[in-house]
Protein backbone atom coordinates (compact mmCIF):
# COMPACT_ATOMS: atom_id res chain seq x y z
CA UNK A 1 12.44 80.07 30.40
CA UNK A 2 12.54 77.16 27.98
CA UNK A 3 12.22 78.70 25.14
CA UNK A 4 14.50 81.47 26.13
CA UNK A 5 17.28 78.73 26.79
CA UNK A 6 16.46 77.02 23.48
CA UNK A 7 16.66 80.09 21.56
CA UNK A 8 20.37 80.82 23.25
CA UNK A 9 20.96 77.35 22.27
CA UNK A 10 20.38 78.28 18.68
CA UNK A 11 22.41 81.14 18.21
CA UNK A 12 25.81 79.50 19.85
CA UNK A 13 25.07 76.95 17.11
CA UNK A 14 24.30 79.43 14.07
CA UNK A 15 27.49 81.47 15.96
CA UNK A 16 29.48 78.55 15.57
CA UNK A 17 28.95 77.67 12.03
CA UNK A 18 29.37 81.04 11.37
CA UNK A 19 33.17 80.94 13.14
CA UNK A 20 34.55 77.89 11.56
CA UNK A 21 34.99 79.44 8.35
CA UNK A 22 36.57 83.00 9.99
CA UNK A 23 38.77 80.73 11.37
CA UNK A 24 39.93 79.62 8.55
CA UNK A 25 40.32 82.80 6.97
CA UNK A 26 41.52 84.25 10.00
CA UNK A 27 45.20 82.33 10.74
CA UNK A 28 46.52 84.19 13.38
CA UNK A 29 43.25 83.48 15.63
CA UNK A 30 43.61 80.70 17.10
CA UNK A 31 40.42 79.53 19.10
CA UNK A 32 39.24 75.96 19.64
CA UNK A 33 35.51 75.36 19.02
């Protein structure tokens, strides 16, 4: 189950760093991160 939880743990971070730019290029989404 560790590795399972580690491996959700990496997507939410590639997710995230993936997002930040959207957001960017997305104005009338706001969402904090």
């Amino acid at each position: 189950m560790v590795i399972l939880m580690g491996f959700v743990m990496l997507i939410d971070g590639i997710v995230t760093l993936v997002e930040k730019p959207l957001l960017v290029w997305k104005p009338g989404e706001t969402r904090t991160v």
